[in-house]
C-alpha atoms as a PDB file:
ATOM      1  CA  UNK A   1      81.168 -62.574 -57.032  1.00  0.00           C
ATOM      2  CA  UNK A   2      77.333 -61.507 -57.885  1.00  0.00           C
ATOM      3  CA  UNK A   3      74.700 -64.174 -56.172  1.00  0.00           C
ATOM      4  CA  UNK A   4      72.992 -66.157 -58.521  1.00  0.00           C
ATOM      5  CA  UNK A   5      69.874 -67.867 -58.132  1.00  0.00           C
ATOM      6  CA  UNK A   6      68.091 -70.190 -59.725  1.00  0.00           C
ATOM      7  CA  UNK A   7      64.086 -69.744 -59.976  1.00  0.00           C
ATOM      8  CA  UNK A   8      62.328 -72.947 -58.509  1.00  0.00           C
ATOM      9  CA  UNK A   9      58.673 -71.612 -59.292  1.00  0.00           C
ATOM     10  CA  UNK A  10      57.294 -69.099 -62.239  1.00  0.00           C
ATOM     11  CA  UNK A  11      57.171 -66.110 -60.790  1.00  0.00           C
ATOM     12  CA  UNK A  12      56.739 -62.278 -62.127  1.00  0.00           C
ATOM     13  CA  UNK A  13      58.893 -59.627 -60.781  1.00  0.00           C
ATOM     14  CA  UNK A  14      57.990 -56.171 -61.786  1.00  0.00           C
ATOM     15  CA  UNK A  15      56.859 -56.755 -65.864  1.00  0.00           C
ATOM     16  CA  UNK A  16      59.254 -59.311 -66.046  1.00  0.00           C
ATOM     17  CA  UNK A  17      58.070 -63.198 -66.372  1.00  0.00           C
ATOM     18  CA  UNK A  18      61.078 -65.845 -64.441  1.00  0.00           C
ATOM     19  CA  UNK A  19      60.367 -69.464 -65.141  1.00  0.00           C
ATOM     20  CA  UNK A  20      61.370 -72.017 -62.924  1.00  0.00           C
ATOM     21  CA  UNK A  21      64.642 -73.080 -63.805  1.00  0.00           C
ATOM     22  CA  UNK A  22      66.004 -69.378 -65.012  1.00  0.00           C
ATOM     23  CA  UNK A  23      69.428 -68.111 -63.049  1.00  0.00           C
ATOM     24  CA  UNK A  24      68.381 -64.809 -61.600  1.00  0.00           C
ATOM     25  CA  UNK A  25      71.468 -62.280 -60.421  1.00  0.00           C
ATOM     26  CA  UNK A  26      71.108 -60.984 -57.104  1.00  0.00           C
ATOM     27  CA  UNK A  27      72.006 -57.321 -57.439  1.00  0.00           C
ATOM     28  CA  UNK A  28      72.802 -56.258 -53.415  1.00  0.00           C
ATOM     29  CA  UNK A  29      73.860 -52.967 -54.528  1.00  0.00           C
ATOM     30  CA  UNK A  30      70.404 -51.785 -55.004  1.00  0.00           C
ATOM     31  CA  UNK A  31      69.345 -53.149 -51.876  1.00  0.00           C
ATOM     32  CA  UNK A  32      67.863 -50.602 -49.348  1.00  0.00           C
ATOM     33  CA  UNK A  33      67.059 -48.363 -52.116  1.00  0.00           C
ATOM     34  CA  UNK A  34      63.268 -48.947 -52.266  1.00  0.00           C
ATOM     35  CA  UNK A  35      61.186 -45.670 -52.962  1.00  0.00           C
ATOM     36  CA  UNK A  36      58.402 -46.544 -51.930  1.00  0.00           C
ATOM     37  CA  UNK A  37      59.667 -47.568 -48.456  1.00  0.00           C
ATOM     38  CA  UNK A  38      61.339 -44.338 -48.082  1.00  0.00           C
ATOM     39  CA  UNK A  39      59.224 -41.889 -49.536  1.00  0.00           C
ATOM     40  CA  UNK A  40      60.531 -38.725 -50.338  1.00  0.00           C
ATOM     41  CA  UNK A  41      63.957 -39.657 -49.294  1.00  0.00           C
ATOM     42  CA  UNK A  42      67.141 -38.889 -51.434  1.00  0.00           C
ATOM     43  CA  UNK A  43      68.146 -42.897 -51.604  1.00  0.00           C
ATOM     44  CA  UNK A  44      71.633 -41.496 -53.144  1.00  0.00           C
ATOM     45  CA  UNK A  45      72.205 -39.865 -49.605  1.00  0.00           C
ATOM     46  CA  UNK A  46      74.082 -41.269 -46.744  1.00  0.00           C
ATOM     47  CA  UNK A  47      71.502 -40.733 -43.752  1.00  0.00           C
ATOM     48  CA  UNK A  48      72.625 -42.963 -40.680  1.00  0.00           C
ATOM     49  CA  UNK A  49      69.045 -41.837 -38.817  1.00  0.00           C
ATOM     50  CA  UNK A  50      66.788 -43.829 -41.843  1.00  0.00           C
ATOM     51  CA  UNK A  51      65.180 -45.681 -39.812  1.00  0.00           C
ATOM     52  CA  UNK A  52      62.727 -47.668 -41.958  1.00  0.00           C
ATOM     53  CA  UNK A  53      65.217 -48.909 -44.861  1.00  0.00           C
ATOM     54  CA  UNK A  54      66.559 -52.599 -43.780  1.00  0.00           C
ATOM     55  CA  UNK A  55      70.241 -52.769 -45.098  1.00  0.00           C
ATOM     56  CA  UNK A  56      71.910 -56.269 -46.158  1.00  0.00           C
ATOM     57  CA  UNK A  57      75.212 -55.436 -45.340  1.00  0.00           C
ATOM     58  CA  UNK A  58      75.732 -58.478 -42.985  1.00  0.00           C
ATOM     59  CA  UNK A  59      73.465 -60.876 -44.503  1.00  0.00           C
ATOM     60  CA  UNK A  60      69.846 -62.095 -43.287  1.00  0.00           C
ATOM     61  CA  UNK A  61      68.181 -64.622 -42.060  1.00  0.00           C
ATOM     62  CA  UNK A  62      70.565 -68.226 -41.472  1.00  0.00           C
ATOM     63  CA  UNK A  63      73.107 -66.430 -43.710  1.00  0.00           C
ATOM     64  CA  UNK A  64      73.525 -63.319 -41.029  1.00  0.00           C
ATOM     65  CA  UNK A  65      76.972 -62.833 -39.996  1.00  0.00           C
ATOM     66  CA  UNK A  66      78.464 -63.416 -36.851  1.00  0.00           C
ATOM     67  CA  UNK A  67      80.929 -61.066 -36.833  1.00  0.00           C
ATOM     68  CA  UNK A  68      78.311 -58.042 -37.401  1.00  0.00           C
ATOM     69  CA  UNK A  69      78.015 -56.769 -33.795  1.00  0.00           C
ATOM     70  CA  UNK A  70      81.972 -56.584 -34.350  1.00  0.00           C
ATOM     71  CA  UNK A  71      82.187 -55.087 -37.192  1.00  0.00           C
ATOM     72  CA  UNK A  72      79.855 -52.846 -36.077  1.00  0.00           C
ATOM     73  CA  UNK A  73      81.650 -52.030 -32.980  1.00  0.00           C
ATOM     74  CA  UNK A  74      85.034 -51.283 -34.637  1.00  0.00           C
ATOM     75  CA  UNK A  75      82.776 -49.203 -37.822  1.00  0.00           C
ATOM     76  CA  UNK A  76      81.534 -46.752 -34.647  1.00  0.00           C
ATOM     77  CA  UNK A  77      85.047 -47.188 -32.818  1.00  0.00           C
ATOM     78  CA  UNK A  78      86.655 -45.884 -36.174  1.00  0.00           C
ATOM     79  CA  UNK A  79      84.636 -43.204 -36.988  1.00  0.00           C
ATOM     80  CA  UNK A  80      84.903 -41.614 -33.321  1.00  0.00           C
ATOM     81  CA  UNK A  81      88.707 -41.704 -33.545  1.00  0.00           C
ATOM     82  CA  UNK A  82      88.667 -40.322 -36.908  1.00  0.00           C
ATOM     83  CA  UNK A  83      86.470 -37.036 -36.185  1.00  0.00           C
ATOM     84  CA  UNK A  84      88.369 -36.616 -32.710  1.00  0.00           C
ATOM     85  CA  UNK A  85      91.718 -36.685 -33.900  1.00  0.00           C
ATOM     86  CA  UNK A  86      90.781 -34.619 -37.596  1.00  0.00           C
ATOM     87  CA  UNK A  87      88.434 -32.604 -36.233  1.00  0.00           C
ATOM     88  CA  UNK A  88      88.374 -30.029 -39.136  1.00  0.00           C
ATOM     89  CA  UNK A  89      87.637 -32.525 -42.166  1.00  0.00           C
ATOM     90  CA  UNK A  90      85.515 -31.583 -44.367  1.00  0.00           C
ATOM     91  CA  UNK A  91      84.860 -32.276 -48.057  1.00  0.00           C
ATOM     92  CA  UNK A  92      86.935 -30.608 -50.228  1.00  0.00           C
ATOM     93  CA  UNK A  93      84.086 -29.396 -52.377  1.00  0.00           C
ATOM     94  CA  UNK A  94      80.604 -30.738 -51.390  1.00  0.00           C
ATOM     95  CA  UNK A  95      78.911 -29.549 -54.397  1.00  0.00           C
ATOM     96  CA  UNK A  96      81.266 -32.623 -56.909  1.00  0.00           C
ATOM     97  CA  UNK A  97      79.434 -35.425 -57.861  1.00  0.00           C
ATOM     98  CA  UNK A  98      80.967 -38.331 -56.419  1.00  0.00           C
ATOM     99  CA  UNK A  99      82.650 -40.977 -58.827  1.00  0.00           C
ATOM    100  CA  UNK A 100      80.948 -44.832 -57.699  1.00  0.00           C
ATOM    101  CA  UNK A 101      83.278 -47.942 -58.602  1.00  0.00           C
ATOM    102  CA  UNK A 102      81.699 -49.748 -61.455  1.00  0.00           C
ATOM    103  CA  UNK A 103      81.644 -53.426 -59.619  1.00  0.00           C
ATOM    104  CA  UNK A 104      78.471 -55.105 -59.576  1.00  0.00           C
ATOM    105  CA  UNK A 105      78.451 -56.266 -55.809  1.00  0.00           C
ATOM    106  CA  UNK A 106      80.211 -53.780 -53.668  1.00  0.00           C
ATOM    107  CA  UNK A 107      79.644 -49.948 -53.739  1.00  0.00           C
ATOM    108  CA  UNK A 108      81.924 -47.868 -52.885  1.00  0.00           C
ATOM    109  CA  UNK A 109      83.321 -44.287 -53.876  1.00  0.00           C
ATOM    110  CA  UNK A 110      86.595 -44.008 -56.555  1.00  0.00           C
ATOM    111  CA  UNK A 111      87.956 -41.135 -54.441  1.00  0.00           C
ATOM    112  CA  UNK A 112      87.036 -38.748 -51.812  1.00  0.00           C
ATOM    113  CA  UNK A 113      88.320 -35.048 -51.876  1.00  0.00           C
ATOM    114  CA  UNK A 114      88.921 -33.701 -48.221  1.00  0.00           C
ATOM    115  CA  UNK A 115      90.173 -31.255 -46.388  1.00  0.00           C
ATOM    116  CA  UNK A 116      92.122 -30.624 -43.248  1.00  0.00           C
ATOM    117  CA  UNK A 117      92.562 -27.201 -41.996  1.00  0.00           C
ATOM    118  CA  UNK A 118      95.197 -26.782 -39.123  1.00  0.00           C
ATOM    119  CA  UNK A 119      96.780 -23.799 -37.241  1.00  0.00           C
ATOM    120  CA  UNK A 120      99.425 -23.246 -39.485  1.00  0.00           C
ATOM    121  CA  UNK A 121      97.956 -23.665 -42.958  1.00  0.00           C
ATOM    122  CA  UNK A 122      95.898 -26.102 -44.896  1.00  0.00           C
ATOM    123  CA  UNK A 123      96.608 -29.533 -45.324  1.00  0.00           C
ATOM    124  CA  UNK A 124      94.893 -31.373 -48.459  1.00  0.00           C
ATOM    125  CA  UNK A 125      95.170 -34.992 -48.969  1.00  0.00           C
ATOM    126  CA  UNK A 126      93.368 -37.442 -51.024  1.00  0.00           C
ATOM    127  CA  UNK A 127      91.974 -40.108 -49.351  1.00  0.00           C
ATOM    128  CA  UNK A 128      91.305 -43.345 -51.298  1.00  0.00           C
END
């Protein structure tokens, strides 16, 4: 489910005018994807050594999850068992645009094409 708020003050955001009282959707997929924090940076690319761009993925503030150093454990735990034992993945074809799920509060990719090349021929599944 989107966040909704609700707008206790007037307020202007960008050229728009909110007046107290107006529901305002929270749209987290454009969070982190502030140009003029990251200047010059391709905001479409994944870049795990952006150091300046603050993410939301486990909440902020009183609402931060507890689970995040977890999930963050078993996110690096995953990744280093999945390039150790498929050490030859690569993306099918790097140069395809990638096709985004049209939700409104997750992002996330329809399909990715990859490869895996081993000693007796290629291997080509499509991981979802």
């Amino acid at each position: 489910m989107t966040p909704t708020r609700f707008a206790t003050e007037e307020f202007r955001l960008g050229e728009e005018l909110i007046r107290a009282g107006e529901t305002v959707t929270v749209s987290l997929t454009s969070a982190g994807r502030d140009a003029s924090v990251e200047e010059g940076a391709d905001l479409d690319e994944l870049n795990v050594l952006r150091d300046r761009a603050r993410h939301v993925s486990f909440g902020h503030g009183i609402h931060y999850c507890i689970g995040a150093p977890l999930a963050r454990l078993e996110g690096a735990i995953a990744l280093q068992v999945l390039l150790s034992r498929l050490p030859t993945l690569t993306w099918e074809d790097p140069t395809e645009p990638v096709a985004w799920l049209p939700a409104g509060i997750t992002r996330g990719p329809v399909r990715l094409r990859v490869r895996l090349t081993a000693a007796g021929g290629v291997r080509d599944p499509e991981v979802r």
